[in-house]
Protein backbone atom coordinates (compact mmCIF):
# COMPACT_ATOMS: atom_id res chain seq x y z
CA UNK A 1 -19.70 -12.45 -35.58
CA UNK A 2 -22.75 -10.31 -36.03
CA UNK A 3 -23.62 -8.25 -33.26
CA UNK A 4 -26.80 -7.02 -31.98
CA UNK A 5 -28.02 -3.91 -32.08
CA UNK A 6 -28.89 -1.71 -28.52
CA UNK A 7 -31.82 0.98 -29.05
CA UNK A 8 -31.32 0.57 -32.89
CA UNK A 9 -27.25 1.05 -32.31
CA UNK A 10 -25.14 -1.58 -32.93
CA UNK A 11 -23.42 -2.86 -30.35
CA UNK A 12 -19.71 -2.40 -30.16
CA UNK A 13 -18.20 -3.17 -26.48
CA UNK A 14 -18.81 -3.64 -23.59
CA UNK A 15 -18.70 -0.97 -21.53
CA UNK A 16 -17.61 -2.81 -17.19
CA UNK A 17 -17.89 -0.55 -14.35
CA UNK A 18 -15.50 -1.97 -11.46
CA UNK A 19 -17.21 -0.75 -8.29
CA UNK A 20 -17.04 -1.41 -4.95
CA UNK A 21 -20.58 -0.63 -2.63
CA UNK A 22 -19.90 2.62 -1.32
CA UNK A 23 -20.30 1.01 2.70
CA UNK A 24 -19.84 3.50 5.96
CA UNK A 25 -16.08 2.76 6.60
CA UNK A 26 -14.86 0.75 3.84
CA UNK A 27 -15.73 3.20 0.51
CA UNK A 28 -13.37 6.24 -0.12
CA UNK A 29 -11.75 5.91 3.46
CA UNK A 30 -8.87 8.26 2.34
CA UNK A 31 -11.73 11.09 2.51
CA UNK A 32 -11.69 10.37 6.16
CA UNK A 33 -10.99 13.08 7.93
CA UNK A 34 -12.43 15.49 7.01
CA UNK A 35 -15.15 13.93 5.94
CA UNK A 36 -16.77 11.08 8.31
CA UNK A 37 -17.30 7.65 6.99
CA UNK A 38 -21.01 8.38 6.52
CA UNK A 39 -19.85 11.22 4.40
CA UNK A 40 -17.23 9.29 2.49
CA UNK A 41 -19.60 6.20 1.58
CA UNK A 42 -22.44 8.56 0.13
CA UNK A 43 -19.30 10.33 -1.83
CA UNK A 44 -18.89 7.33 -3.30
CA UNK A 45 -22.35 6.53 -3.81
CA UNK A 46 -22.60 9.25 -5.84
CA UNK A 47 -19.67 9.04 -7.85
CA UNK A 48 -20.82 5.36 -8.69
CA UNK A 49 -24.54 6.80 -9.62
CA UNK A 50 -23.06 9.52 -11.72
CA UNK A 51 -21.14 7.19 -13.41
CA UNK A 52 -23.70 4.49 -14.06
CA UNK A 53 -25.68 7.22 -15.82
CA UNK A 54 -22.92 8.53 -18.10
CA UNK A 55 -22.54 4.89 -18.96
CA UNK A 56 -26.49 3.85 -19.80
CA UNK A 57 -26.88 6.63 -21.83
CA UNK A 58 -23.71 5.62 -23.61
CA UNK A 59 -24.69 4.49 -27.43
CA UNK A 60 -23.70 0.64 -28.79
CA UNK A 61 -22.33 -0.71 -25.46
CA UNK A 62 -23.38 -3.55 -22.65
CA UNK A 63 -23.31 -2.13 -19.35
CA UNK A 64 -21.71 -4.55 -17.21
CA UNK A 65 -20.89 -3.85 -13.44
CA UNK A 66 -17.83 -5.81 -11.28
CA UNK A 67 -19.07 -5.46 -8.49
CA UNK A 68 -17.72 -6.00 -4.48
CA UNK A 69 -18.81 -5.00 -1.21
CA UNK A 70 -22.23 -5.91 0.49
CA UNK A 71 -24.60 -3.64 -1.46
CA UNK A 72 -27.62 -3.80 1.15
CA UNK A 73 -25.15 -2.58 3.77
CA UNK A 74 -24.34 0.67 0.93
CA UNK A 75 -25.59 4.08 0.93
CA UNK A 76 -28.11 4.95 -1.93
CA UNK A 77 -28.63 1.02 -2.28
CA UNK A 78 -32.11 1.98 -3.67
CA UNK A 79 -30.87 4.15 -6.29
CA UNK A 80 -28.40 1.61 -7.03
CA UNK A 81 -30.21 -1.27 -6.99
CA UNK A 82 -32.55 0.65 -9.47
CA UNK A 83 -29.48 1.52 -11.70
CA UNK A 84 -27.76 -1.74 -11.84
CA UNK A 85 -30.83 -3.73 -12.76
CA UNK A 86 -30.11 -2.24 -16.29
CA UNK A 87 -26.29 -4.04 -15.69
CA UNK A 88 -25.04 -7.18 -16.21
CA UNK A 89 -24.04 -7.29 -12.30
CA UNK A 90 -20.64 -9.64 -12.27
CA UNK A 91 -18.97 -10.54 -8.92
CA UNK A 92 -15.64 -9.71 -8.63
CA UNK A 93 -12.89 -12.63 -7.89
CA UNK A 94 -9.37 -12.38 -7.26
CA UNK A 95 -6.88 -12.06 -4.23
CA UNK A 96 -5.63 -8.33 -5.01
CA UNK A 97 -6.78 -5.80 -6.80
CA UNK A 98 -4.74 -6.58 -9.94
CA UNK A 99 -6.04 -9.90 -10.61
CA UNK A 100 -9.50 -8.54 -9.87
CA UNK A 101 -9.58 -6.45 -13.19
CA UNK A 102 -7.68 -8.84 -15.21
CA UNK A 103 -10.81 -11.25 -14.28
CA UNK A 104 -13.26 -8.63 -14.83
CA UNK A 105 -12.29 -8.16 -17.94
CA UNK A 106 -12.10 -11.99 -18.73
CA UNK A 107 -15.47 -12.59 -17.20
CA UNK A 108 -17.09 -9.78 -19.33
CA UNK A 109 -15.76 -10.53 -22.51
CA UNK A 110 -16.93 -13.97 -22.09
CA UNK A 111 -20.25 -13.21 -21.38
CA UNK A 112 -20.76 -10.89 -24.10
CA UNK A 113 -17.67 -11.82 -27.03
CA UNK A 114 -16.93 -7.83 -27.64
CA UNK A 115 -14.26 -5.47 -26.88
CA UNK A 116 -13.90 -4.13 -23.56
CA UNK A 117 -14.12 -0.64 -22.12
CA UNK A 118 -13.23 -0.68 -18.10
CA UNK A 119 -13.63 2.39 -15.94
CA UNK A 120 -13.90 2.80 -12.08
CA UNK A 121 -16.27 4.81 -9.95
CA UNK A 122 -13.50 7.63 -9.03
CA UNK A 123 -14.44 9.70 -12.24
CA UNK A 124 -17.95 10.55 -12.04
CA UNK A 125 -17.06 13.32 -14.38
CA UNK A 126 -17.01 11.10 -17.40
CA UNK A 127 -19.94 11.72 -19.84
CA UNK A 128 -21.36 9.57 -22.37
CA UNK A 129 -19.54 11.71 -25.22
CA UNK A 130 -16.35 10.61 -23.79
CA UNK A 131 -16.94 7.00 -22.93
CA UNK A 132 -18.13 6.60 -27.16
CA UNK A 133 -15.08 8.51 -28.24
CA UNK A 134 -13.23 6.18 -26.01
CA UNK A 135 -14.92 2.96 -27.35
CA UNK A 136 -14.64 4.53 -30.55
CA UNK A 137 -10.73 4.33 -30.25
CA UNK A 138 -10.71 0.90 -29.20
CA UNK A 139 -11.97 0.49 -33.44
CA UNK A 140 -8.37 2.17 -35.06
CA UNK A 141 -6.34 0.86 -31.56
CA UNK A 142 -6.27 -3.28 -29.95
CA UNK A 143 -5.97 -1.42 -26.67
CA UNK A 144 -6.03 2.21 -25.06
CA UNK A 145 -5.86 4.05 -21.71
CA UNK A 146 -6.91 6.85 -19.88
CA UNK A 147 -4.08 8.59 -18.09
CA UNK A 148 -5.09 9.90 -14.07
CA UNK A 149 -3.45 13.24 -13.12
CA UNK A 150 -1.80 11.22 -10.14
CA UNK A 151 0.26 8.67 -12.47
CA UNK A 152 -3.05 6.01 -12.25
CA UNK A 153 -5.26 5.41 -15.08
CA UNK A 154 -9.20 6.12 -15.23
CA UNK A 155 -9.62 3.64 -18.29
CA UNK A 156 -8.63 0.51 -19.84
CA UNK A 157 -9.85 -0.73 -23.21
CA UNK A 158 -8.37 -4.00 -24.90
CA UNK A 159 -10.14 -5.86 -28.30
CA UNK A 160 -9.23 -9.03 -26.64
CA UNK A 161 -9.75 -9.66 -22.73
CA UNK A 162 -7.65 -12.00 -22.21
CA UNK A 163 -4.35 -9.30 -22.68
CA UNK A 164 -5.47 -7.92 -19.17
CA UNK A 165 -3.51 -10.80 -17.91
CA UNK A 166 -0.56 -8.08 -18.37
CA UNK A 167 -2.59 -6.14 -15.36
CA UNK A 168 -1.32 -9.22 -13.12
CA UNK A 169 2.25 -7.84 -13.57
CA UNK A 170 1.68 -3.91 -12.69
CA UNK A 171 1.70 -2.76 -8.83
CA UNK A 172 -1.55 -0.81 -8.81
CA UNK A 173 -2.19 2.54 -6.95
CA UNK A 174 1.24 3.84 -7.55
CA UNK A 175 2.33 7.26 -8.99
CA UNK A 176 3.72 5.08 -11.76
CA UNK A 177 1.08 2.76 -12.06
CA UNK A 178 -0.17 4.26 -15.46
CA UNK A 179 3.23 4.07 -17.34
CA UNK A 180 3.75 0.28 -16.15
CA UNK A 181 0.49 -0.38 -17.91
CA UNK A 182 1.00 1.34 -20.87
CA UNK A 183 4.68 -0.51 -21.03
CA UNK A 184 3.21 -3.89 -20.61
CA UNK A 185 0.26 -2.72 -23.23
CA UNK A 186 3.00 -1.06 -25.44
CA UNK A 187 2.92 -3.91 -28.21
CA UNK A 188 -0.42 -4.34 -28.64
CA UNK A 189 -0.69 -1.06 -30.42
CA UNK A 190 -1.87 1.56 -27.37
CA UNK A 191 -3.68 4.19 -28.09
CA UNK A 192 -3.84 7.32 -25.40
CA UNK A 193 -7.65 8.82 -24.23
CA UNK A 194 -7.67 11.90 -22.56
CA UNK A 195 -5.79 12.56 -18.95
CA UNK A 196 -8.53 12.89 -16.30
CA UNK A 197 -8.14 13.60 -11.97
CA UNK A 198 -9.75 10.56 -10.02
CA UNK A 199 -10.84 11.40 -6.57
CA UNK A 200 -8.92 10.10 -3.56
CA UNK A 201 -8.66 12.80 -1.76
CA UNK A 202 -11.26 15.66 -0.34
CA UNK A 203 -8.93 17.88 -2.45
CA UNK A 204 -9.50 16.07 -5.07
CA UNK A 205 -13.25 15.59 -4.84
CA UNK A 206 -13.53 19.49 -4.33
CA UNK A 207 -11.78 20.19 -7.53
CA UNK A 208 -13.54 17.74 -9.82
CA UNK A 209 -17.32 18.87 -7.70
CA UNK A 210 -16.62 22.08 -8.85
CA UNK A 211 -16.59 21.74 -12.27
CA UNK A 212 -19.81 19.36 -11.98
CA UNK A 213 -22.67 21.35 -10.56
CA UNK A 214 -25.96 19.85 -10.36
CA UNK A 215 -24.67 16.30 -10.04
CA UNK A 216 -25.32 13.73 -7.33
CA UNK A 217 -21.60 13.57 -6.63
CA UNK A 218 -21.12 17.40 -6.10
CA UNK A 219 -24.47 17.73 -3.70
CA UNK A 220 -22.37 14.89 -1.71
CA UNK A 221 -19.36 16.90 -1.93
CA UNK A 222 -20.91 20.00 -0.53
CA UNK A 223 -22.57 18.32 2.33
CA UNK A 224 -19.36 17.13 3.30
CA UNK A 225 -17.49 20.02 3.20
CA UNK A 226 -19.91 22.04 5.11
């Protein structure tokens, strides 16, 4: 299949943001205390703006969003609403979390016929020169994975969609919820991105803030550690 070109790039996955609209007292509630849920939402607004613009200036991808959560109810919904009209904006379906991505990743690829690239909104430290090394693996590998620090993953890439029905199999938040995936992913020929921290935790938002100044997501940090 020929594939069409993006800004003079061709076009070589697609890159799906799974995000949830960063509401008062339903986004990033494990922030909460210390933060309040004001605080926590426009964390997570943030984090979800930071990463949008890592991803559009990534080269040779289709930004897709799975999105859930009442965005006109969500901090920054301006901002966001701005960012995402440069998205393919997908609902996201399933009864648990698990069957969510494996969906997302379904509904993407058919929309688009490419390789997928999935990422969350709890790593707005990613850049675009890591998401196109990271598509770039997906060329030499029919699947890879971004390790978390706490046993998770940050990123899931599979050549064909339809193997995230292996996702429907893994308990998800767990300390070992990164090695289940890579076991059920093992023979499809995995290959291993870098280990990044996701932020669940203020401790955890301090530490990766810190090492972003400037950014929308450390501004939010601040405030909320004030």
């Amino acid at each position: 299949m020929k594939r069409a070109a993006v800004s003079g790039v061709a076009v070589r996955a697609s890159l799906l943001v799974v995000a949830k609209a960063p509401v008062p007292g339903a986004a990033k509630t494990r922030l909460t205390p210390p933060a309040t849920p004001g605080q926590a939402a426009e964390i997570a607004a943030a984090a979800l703006l930071d990463t949008l613009d890592a991803v559009l200036r990534t080269p040779g991808v289709r930004p897709v969003v799975a999105l859930a959560g009442d965005l006109s109810a969500a901090c920054r919904r301006a901002e966001l609403r701005a960012a995402l009209r440069r998205c393919l904006v997908l609902p996201q379906r399933g009864a648990d979390f698990a069957e969510r991505l494996a969906n997302a990743h379904a509904d993407t690829a058919r929309r688009h016929g490419l390789p997928v690239l999935q990422i969350g909104m709890d790593t707005p430290q990613v850049t675009p020169e890591l998401l196109d090394s990271s598509v770039g693996a997906l060329a030499e590998h029919d699947a890879v994975l971004g390790p978390a620090e706490d046993g998770g993953w940050w990123a899931l890439g599979l050549r064909d969609a339809t193997r995230a029905r292996a996702l429907r199999d893994v308990p998800m938040s767990r300390n070992d919820t990164g090695v289940r995936t890579a076991s059920a992913l093992r023979d499809k020929g995995i290959g291993m991105l870098p280990t990044l921290s996701d932020v669940d935790t203020i401790d955890d938002a301090l530490a990766v803030a810190g090492n972003l100044p400037g950014t929308r997501f450390a501004e939010a940090v601040r405030e909320a550690a004030r």
